[in-house]
N, C-alpha and C. Protein backbone atom coordinates (compact mmCIF):
# COMPACT_ATOMS: atom_id res chain seq x y z
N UNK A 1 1.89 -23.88 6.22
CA UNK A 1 1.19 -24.76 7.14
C UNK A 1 1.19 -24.12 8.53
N UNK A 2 0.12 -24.58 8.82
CA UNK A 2 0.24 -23.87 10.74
C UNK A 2 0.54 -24.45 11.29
N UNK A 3 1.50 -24.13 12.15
CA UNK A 3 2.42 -24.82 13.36
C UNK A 3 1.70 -25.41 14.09
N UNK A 4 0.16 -24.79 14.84
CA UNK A 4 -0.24 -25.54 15.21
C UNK A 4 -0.80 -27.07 15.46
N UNK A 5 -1.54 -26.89 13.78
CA UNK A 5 -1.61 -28.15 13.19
C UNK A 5 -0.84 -29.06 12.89
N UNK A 6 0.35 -28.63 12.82
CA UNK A 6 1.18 -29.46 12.62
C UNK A 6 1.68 -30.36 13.96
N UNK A 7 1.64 -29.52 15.07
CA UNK A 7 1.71 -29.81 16.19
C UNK A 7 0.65 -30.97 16.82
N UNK A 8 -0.03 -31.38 15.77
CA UNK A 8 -1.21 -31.70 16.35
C UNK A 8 -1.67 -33.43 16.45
N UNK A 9 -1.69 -33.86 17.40
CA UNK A 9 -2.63 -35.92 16.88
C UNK A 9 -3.27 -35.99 17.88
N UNK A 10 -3.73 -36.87 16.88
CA UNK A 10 -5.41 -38.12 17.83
C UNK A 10 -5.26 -39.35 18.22
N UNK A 11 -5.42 -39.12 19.62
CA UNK A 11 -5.28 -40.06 20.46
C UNK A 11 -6.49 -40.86 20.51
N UNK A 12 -7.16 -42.37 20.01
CA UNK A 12 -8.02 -42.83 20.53
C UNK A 12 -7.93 -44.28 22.00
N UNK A 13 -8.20 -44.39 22.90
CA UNK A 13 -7.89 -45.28 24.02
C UNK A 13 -9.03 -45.84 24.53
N UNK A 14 -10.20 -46.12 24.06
CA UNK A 14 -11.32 -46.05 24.78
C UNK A 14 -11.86 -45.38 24.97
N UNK A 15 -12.67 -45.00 26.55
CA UNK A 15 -13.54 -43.72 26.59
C UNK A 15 -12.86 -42.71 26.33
N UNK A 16 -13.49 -41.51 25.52
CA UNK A 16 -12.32 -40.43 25.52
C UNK A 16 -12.61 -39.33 26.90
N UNK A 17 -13.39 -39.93 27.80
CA UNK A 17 -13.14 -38.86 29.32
C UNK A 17 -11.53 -38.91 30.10
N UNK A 18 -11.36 -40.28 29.80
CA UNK A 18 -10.40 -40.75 30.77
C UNK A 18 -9.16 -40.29 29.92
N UNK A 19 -9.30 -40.71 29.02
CA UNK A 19 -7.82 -40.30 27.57
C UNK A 19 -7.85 -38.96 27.78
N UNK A 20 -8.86 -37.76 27.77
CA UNK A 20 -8.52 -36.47 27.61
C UNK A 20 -8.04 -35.42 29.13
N UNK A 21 -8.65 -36.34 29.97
CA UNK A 21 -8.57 -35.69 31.00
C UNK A 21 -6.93 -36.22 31.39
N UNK A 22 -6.11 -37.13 31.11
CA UNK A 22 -4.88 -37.91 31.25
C UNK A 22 -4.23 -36.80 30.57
N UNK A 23 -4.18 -37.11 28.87
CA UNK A 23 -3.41 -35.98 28.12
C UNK A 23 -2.98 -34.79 28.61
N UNK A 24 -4.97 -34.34 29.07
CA UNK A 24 -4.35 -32.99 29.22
C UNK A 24 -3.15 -31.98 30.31
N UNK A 25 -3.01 -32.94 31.28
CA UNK A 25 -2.24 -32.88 32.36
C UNK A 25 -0.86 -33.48 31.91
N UNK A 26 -0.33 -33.98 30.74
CA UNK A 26 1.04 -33.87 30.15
C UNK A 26 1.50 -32.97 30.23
N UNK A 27 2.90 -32.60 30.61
CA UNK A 27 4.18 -31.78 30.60
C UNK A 27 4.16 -31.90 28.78
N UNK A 28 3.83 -30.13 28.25
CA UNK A 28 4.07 -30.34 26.67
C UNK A 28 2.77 -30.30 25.79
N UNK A 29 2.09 -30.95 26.24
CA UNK A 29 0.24 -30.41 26.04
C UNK A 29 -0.47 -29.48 26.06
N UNK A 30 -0.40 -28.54 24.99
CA UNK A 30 -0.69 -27.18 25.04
C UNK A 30 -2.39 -27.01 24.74
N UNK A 31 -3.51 -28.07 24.24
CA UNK A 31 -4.73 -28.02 24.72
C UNK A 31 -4.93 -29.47 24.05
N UNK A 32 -6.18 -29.90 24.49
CA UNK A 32 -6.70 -31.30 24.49
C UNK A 32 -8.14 -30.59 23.94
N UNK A 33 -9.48 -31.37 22.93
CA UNK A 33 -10.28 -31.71 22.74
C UNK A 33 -10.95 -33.21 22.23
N UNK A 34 -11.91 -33.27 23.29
CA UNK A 34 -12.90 -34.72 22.74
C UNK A 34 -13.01 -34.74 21.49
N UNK A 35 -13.34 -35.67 20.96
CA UNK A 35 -13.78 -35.73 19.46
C UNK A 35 -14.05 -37.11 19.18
N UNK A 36 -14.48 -37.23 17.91
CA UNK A 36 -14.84 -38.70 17.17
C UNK A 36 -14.01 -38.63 15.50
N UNK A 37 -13.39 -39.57 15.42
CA UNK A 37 -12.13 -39.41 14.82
C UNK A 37 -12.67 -40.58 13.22
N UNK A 38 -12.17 -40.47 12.36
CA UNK A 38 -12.59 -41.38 11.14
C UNK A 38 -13.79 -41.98 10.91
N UNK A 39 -14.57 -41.36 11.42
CA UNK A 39 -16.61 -41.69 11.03
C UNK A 39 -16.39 -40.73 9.37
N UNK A 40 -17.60 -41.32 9.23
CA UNK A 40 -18.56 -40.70 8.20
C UNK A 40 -19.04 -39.46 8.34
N UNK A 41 -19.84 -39.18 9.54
CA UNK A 41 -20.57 -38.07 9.53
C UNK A 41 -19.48 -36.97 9.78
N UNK A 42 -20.31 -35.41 9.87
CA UNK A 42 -19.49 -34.28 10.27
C UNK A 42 -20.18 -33.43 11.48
N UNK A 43 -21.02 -34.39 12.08
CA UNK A 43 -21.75 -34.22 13.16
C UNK A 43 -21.56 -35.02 14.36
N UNK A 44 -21.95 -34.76 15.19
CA UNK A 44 -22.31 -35.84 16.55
C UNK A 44 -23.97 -36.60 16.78
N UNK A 45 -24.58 -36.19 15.62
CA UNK A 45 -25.76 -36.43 15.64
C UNK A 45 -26.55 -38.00 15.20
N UNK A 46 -27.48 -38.81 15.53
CA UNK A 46 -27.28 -39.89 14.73
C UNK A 46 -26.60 -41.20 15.48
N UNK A 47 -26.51 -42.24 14.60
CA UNK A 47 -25.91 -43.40 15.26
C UNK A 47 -24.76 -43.54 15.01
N UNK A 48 -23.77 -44.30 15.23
CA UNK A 48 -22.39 -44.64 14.89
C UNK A 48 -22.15 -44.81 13.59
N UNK A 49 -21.44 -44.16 13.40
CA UNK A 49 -20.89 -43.85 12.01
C UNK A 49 -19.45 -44.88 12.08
N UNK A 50 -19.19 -45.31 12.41
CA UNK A 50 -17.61 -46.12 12.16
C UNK A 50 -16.57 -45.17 12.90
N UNK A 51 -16.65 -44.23 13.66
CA UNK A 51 -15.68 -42.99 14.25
C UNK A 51 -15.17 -43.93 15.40
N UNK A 52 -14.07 -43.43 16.08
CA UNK A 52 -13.30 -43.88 17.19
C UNK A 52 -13.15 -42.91 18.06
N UNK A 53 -13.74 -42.77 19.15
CA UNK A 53 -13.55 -41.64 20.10
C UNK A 53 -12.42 -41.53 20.43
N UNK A 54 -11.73 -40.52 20.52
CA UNK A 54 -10.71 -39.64 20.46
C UNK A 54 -10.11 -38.73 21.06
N UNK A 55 -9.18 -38.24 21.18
CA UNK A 55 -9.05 -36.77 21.95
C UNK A 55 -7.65 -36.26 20.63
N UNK A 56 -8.32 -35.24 20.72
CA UNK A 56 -7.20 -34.12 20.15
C UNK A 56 -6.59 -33.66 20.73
N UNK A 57 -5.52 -34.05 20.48
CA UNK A 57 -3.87 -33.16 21.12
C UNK A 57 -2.65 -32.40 20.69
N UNK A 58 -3.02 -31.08 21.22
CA UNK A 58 -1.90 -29.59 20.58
C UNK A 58 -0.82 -29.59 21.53
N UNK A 59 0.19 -30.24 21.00
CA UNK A 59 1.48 -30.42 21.60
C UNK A 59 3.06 -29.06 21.42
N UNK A 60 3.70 -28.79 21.80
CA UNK A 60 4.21 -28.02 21.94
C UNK A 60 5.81 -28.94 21.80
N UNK A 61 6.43 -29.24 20.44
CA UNK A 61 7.79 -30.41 20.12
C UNK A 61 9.12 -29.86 20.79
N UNK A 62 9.05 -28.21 21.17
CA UNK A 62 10.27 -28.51 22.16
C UNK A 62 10.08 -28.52 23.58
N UNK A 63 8.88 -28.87 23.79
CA UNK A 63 8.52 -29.46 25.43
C UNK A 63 8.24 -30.73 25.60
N UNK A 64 8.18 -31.36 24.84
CA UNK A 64 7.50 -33.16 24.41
C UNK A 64 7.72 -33.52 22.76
N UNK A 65 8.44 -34.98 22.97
CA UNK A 65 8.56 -35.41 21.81
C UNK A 65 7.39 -36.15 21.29
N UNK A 66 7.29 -36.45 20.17
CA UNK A 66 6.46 -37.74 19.65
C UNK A 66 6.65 -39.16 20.77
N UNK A 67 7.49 -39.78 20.44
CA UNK A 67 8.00 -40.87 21.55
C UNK A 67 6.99 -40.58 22.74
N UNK A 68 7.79 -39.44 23.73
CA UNK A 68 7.45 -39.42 24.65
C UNK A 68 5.49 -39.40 24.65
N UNK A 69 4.87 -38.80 24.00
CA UNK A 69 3.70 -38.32 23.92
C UNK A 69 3.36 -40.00 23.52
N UNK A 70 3.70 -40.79 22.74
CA UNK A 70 3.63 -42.50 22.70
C UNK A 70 3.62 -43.24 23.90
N UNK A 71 4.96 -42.61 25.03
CA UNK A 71 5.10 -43.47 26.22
C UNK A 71 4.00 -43.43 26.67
N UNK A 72 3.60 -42.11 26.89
CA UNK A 72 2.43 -41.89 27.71
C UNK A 72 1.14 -42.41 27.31
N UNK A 73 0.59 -42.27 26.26
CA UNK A 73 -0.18 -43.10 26.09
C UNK A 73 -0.61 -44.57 25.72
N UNK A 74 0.36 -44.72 25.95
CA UNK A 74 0.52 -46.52 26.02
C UNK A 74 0.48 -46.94 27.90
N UNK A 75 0.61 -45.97 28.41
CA UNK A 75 0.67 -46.38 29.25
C UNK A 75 -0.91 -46.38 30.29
N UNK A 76 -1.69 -45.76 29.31
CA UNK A 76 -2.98 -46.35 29.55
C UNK A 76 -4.28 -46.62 29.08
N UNK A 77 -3.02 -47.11 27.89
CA UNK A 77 -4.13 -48.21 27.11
C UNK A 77 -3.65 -49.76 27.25
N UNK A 78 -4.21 -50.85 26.81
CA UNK A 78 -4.04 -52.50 26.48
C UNK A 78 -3.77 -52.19 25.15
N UNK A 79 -2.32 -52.42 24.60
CA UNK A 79 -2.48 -52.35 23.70
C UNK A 79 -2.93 -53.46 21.93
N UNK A 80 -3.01 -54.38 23.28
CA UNK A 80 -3.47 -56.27 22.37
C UNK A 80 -4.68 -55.75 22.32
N UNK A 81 -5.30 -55.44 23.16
CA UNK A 81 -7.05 -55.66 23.44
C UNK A 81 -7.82 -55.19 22.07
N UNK A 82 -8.53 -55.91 21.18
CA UNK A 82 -9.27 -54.90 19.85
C UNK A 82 -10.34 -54.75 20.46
N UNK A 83 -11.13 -53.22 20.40
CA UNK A 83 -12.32 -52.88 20.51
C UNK A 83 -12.58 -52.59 21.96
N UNK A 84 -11.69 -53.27 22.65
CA UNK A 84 -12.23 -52.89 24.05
C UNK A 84 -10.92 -52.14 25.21
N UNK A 85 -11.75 -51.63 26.21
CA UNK A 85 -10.08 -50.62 26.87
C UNK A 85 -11.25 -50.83 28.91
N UNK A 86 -11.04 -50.85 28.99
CA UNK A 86 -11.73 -51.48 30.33
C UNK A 86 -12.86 -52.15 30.03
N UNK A 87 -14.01 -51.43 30.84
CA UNK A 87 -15.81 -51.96 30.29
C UNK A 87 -16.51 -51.74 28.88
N UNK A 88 -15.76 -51.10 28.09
CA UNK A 88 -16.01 -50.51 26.89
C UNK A 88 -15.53 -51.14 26.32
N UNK A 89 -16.78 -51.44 25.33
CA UNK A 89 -16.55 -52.77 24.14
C UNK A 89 -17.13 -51.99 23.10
N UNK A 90 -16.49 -52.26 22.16
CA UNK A 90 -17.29 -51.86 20.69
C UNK A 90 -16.56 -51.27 19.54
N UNK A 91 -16.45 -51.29 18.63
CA UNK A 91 -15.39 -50.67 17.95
C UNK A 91 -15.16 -48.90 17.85
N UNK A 92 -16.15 -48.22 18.56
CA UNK A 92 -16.05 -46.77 18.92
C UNK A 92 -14.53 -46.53 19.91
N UNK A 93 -14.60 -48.18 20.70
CA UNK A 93 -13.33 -48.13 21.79
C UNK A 93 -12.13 -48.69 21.08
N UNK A 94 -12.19 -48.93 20.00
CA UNK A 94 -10.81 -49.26 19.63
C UNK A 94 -9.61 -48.00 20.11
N UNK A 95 -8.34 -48.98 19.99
CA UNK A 95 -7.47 -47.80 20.07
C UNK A 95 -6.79 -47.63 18.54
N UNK A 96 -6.37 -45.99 18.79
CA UNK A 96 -5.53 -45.79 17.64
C UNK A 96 -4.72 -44.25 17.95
N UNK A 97 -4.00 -44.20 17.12
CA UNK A 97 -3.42 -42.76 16.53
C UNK A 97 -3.67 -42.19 14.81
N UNK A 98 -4.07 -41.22 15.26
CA UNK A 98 -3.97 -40.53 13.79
C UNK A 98 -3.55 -39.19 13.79
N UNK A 99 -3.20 -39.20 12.57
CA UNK A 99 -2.52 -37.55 12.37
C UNK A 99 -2.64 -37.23 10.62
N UNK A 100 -2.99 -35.89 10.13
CA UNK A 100 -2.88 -35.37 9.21
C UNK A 100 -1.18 -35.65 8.71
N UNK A 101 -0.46 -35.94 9.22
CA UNK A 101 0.70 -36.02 8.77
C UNK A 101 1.51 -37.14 8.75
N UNK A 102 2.43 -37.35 7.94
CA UNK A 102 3.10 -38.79 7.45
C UNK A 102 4.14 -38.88 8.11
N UNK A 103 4.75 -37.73 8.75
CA UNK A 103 5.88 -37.58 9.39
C UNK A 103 5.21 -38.20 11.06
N UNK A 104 4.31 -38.21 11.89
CA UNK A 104 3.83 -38.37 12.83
C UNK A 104 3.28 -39.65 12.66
N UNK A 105 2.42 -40.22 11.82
CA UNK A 105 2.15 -41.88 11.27
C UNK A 105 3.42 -42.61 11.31
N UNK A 106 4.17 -41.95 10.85
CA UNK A 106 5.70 -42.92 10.85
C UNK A 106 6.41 -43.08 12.02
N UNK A 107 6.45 -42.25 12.83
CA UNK A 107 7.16 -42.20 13.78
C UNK A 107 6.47 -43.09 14.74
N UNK A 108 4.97 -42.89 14.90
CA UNK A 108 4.39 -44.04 15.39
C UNK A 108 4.76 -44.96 15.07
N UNK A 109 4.55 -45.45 13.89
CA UNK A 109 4.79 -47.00 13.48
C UNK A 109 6.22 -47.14 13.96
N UNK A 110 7.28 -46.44 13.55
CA UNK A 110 8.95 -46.89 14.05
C UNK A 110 8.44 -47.57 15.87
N UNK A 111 7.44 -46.75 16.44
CA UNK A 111 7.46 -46.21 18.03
C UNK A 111 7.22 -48.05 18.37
N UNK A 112 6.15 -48.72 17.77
CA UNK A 112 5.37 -49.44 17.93
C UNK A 112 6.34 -50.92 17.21
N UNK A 113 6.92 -50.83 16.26
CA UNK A 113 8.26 -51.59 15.77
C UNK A 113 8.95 -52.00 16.71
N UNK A 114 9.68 -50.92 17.09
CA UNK A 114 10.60 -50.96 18.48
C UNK A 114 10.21 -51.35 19.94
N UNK A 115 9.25 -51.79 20.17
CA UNK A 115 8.65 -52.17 21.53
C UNK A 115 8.81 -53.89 21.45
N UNK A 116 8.90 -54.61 22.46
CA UNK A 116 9.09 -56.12 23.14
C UNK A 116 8.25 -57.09 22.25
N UNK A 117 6.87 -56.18 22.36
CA UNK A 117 5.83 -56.62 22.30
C UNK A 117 4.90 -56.53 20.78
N UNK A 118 5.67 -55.71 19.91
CA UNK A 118 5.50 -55.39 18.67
C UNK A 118 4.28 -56.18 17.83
N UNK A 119 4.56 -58.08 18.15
CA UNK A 119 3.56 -58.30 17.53
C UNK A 119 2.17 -58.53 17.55
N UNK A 120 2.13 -58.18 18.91
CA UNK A 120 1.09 -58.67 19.74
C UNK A 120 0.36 -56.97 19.72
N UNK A 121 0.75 -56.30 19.41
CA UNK A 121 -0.22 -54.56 19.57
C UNK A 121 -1.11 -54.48 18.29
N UNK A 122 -2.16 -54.22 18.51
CA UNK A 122 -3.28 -53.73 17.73
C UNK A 122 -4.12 -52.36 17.36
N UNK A 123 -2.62 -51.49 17.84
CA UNK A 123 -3.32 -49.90 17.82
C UNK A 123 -2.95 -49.45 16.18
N UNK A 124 -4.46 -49.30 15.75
CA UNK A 124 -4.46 -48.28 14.90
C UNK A 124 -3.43 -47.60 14.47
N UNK A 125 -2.47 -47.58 12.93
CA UNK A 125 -2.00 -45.73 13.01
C UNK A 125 -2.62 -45.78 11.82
N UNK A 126 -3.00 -44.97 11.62
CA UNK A 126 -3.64 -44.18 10.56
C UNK A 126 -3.82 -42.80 9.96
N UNK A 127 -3.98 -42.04 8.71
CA UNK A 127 -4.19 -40.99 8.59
C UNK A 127 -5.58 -40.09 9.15
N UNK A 128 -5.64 -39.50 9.29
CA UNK A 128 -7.55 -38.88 9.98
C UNK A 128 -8.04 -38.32 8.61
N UNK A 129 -9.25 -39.04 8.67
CA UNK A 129 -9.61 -38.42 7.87
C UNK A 129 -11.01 -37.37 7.78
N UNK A 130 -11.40 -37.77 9.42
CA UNK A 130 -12.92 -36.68 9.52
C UNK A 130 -12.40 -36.79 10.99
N UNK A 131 -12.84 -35.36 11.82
CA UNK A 131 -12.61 -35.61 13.20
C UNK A 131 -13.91 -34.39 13.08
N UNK A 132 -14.66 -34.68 14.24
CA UNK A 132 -15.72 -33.77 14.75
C UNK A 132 -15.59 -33.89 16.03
N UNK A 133 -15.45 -32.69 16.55
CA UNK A 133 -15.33 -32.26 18.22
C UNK A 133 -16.71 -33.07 18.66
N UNK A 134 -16.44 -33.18 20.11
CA UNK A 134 -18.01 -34.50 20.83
C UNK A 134 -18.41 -32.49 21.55
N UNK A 135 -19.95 -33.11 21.61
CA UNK A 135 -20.50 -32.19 22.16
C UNK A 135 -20.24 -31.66 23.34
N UNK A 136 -20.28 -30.08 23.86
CA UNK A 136 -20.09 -29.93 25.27
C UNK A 136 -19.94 -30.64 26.52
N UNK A 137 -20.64 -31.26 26.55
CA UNK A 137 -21.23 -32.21 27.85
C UNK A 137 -19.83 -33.07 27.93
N UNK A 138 -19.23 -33.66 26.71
CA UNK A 138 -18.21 -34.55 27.01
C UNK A 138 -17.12 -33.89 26.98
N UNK A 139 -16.64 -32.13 26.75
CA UNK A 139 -15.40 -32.05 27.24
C UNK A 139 -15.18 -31.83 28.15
N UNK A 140 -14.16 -32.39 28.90
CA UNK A 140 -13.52 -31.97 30.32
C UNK A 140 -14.42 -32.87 30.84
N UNK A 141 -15.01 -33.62 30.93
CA UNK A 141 -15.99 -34.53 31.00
C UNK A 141 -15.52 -34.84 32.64
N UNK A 142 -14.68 -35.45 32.84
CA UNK A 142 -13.98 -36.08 33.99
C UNK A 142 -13.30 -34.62 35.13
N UNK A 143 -13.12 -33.82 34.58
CA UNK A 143 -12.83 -32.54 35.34
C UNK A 143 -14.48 -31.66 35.68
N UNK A 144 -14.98 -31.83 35.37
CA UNK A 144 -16.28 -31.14 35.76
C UNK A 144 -16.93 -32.10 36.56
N UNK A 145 -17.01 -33.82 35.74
CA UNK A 145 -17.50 -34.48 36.77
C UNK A 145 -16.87 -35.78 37.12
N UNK A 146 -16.55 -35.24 37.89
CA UNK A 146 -14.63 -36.29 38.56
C UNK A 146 -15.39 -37.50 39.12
N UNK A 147 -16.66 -37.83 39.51
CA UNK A 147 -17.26 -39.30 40.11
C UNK A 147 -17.63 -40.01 39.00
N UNK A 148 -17.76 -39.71 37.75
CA UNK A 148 -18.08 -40.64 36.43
C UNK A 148 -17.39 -41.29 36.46
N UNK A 149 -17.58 -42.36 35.22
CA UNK A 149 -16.87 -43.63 34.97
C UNK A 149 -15.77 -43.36 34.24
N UNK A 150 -14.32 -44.49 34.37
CA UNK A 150 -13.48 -44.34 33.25
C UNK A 150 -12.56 -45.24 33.78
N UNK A 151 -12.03 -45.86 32.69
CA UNK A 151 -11.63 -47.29 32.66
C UNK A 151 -10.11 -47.34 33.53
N UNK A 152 -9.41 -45.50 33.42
CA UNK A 152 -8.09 -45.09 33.57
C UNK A 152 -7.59 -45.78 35.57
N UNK A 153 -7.17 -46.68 36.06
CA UNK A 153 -7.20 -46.34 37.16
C UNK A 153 -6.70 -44.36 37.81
N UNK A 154 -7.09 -44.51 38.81
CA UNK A 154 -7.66 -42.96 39.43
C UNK A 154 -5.90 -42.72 39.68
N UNK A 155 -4.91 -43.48 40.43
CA UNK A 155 -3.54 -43.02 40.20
C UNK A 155 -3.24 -42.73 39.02
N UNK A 156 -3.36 -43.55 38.15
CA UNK A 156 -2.78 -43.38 37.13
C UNK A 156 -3.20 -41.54 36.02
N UNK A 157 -4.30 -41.97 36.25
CA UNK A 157 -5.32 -40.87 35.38
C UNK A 157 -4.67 -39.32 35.50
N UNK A 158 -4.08 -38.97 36.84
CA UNK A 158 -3.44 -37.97 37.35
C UNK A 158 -2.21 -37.41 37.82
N UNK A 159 -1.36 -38.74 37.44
CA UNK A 159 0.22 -39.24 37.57
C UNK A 159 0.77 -38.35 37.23
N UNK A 160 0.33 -37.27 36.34
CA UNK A 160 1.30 -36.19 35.99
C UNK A 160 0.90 -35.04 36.11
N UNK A 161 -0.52 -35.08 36.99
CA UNK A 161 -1.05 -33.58 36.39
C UNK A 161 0.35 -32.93 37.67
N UNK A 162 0.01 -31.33 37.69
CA UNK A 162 1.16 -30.99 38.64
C UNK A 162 0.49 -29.48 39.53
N UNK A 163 -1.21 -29.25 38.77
CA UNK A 163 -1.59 -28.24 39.43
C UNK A 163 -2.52 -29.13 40.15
């Protein structure tokens, strides 16, 4: 198996400008891509397929744990809210996690067990089962064009970058 991949989950939070451009500025985040995560199609082409926009994240486990890579993204999403994550409504905005692996599904679920608030969260874990990268235009989406929309408040969105 490749380390990489193995290294690897999908973050969905809503828009994925605001989720990828957040990630990618994690301590431990060794690259981020947009994507559309458990659709049908193997394209970006077309209407909604049932996919959850997404970001892919290549993590690096002795610089960031699972957990930690959880704190963080809980921390800017709702995690009650179904379907919606600021102005974005629809089930493309649901939130979730997925991962090719059972060892990373689980640890979520323990992650999500163990919280205050346990019964009241509605994030997704799931296995992935189709992910297709989003077209050019939407990666880095928010770093190329930093005045677009995104649900992330603007402190928050950058709380960790460090360059």
């Amino acid at each position: 198996m490749d380390i990489k991949e193995h290294n690897t989950i999908y973050f969905a939070g809503g828009c994925l400008w605001g989720v990828q451009e957040f990630m990618k500025h994690l301590p431990g985040v060794v690259s981020t891509q947009a994507g559309r995560a458990n659709g049908t199609s193997k394209t970006t082409d077309g209407e909604y397929d049932g996919y959850a926009e997404c970001v892919k994240v290549i993590f690096d486990l002795n610089a960031v744990s699972l957990n930690k890579l959880f704190d963080y993204f809980f921390e800017i999403i709702d995690p009650h809210s179904i379907n919606k994550q600021g102005d974005d409504e629809g089930p493309k905005y649901r939130t979730a996690i997925y991962s090719k692996h059972q060892t990373h599904l689980d640890a979520a679920n323990s992650y999500i067990k163990k919280r205050s608030d346990a019964d009241k969260i509605v994030v997704q874990v799931e296995p992935l089962t189709n992910y297709v990268p989003s077209d050019p235009e939407h990666q880095d989406r928010l770093t190329n064009h930093p005045d677009d929309y995104c649900h992330i408040p603007f402190d928050l969105l950058y709380k960790y970058k460090t360059t």
